[in-house]
Protein backbone atom coordinates (compact mmCIF):
# COMPACT_ATOMS: atom_id res chain seq x y z
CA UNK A 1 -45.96 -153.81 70.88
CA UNK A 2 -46.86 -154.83 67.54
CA UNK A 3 -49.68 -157.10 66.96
CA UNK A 4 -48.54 -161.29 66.44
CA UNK A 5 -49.06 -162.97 63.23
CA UNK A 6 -52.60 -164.78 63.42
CA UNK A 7 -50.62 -168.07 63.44
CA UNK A 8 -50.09 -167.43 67.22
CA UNK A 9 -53.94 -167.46 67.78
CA UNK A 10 -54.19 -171.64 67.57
CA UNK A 11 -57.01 -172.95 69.88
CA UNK A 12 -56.30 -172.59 74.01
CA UNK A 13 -58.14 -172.73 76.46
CA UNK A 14 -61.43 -175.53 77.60
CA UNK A 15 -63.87 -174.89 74.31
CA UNK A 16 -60.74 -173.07 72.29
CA UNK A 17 -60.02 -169.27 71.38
CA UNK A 18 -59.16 -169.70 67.93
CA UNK A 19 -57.94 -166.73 65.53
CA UNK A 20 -57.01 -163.35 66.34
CA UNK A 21 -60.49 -162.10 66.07
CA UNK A 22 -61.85 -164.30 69.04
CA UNK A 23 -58.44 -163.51 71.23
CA UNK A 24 -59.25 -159.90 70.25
CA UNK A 25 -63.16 -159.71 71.71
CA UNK A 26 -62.39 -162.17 74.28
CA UNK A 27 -59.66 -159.59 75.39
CA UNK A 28 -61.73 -156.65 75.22
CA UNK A 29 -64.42 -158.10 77.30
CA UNK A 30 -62.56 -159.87 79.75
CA UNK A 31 -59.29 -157.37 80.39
CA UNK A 32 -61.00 -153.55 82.01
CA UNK A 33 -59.30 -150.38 82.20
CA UNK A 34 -57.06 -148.11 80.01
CA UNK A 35 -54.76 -149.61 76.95
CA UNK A 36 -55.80 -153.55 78.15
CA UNK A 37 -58.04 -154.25 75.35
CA UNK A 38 -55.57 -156.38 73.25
CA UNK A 39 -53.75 -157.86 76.19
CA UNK A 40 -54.18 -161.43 75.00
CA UNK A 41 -53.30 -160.51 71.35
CA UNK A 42 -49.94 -159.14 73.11
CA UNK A 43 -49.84 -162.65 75.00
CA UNK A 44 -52.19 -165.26 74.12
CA UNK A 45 -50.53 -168.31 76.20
CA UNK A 46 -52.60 -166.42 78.46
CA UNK A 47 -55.23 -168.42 77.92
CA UNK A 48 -53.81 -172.09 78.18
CA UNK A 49 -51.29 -170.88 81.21
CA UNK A 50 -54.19 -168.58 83.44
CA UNK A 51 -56.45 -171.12 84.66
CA UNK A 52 -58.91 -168.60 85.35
CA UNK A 53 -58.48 -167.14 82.06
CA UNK A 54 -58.79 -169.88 80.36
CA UNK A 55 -61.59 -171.14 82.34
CA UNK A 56 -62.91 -167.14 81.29
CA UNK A 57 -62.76 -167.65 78.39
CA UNK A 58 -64.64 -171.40 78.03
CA UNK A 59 -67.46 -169.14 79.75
CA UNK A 60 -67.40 -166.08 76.96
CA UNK A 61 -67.43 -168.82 74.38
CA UNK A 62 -70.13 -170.67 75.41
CA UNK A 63 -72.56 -167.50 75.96
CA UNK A 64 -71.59 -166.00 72.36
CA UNK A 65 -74.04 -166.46 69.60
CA UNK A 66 -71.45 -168.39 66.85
CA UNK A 67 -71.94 -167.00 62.93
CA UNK A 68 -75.36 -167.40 61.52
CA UNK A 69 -76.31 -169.82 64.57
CA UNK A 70 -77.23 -169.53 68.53
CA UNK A 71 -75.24 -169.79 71.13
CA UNK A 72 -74.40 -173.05 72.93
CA UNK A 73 -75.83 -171.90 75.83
CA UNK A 74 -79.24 -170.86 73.95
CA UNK A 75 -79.20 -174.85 72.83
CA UNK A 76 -78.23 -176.43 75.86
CA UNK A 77 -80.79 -173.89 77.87
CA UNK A 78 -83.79 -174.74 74.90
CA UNK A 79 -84.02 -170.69 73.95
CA UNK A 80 -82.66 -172.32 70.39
CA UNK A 81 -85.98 -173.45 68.52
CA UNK A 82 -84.74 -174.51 64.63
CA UNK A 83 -86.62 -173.36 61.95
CA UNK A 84 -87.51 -174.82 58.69
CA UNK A 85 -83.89 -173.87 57.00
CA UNK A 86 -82.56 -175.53 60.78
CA UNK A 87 -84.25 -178.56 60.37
CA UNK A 88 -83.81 -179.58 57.29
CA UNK A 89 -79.73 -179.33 57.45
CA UNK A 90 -80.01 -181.54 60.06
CA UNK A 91 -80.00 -179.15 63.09
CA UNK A 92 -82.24 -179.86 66.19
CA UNK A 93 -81.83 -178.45 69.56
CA UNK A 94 -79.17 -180.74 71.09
CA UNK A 95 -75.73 -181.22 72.39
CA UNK A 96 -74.74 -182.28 68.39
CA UNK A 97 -75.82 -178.60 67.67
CA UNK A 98 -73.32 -176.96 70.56
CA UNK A 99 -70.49 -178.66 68.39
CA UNK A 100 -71.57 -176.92 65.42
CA UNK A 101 -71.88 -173.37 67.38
CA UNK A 102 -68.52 -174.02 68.86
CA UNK A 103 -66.65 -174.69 65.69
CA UNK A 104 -68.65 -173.78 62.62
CA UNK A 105 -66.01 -175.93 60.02
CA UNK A 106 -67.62 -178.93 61.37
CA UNK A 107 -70.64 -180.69 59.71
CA UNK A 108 -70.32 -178.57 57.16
CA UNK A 109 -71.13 -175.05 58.68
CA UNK A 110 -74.03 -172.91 59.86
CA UNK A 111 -77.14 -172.60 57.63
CA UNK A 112 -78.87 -169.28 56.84
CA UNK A 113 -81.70 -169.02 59.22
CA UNK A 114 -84.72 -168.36 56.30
């Protein structure tokens, strides 16, 4: 089966897949064996749908370090320590930061770690 369009990857799912890339290594981490790899670019409702894929996937999400920034669960656990470049954009180690992690559009995106 041929790929989707990336228009079919929209957010699902508790802290939302979003884009074909995420579906993609979310699917390849979470789907074992022979030829399953891009299952949930075949069939992304998957994720909104499969409970405990969906609830998978919240889990992968939150454990994955996001961009140029930690993961939420590096915040939330206090592994995170900002630096100088972290500090002065405004980003401490708190639940404000797991926002940023999760989506990096928001508060205008990730700083450079100096």
């Amino acid at each position: 089966m041929d790929t989707p369009s990336s228009s079919l990857f929209f957010a699902r799912g508790p802290f939302g897949l979003i884009g074909d890339k995420e579906y993609a290594a979310f699917s390849k981490e979470f789907y074992e064996g022979y030829d399953r790899s891009d299952e949930l670019l075949n069939y992304p409702e998957r994720v909104a749908e499969d409970a405990y894929v969906g609830l998978s996937s919240a889990i992968w999400k939150y454990m994955q370090p996001r961009n140029n920034g930690p993961s939420m669960h590096s915040i939330m656990t206090g592994f995170f320590k900002p630096n100088g470049s972290d500090t002065q954009a405004g980003h401490v180690a708190g639940f404000g930061t797991t926002i940023l992690a999760n989506d990096p559009t928001e508060c205008g995106g990730w700083v450079k770690s100096a």
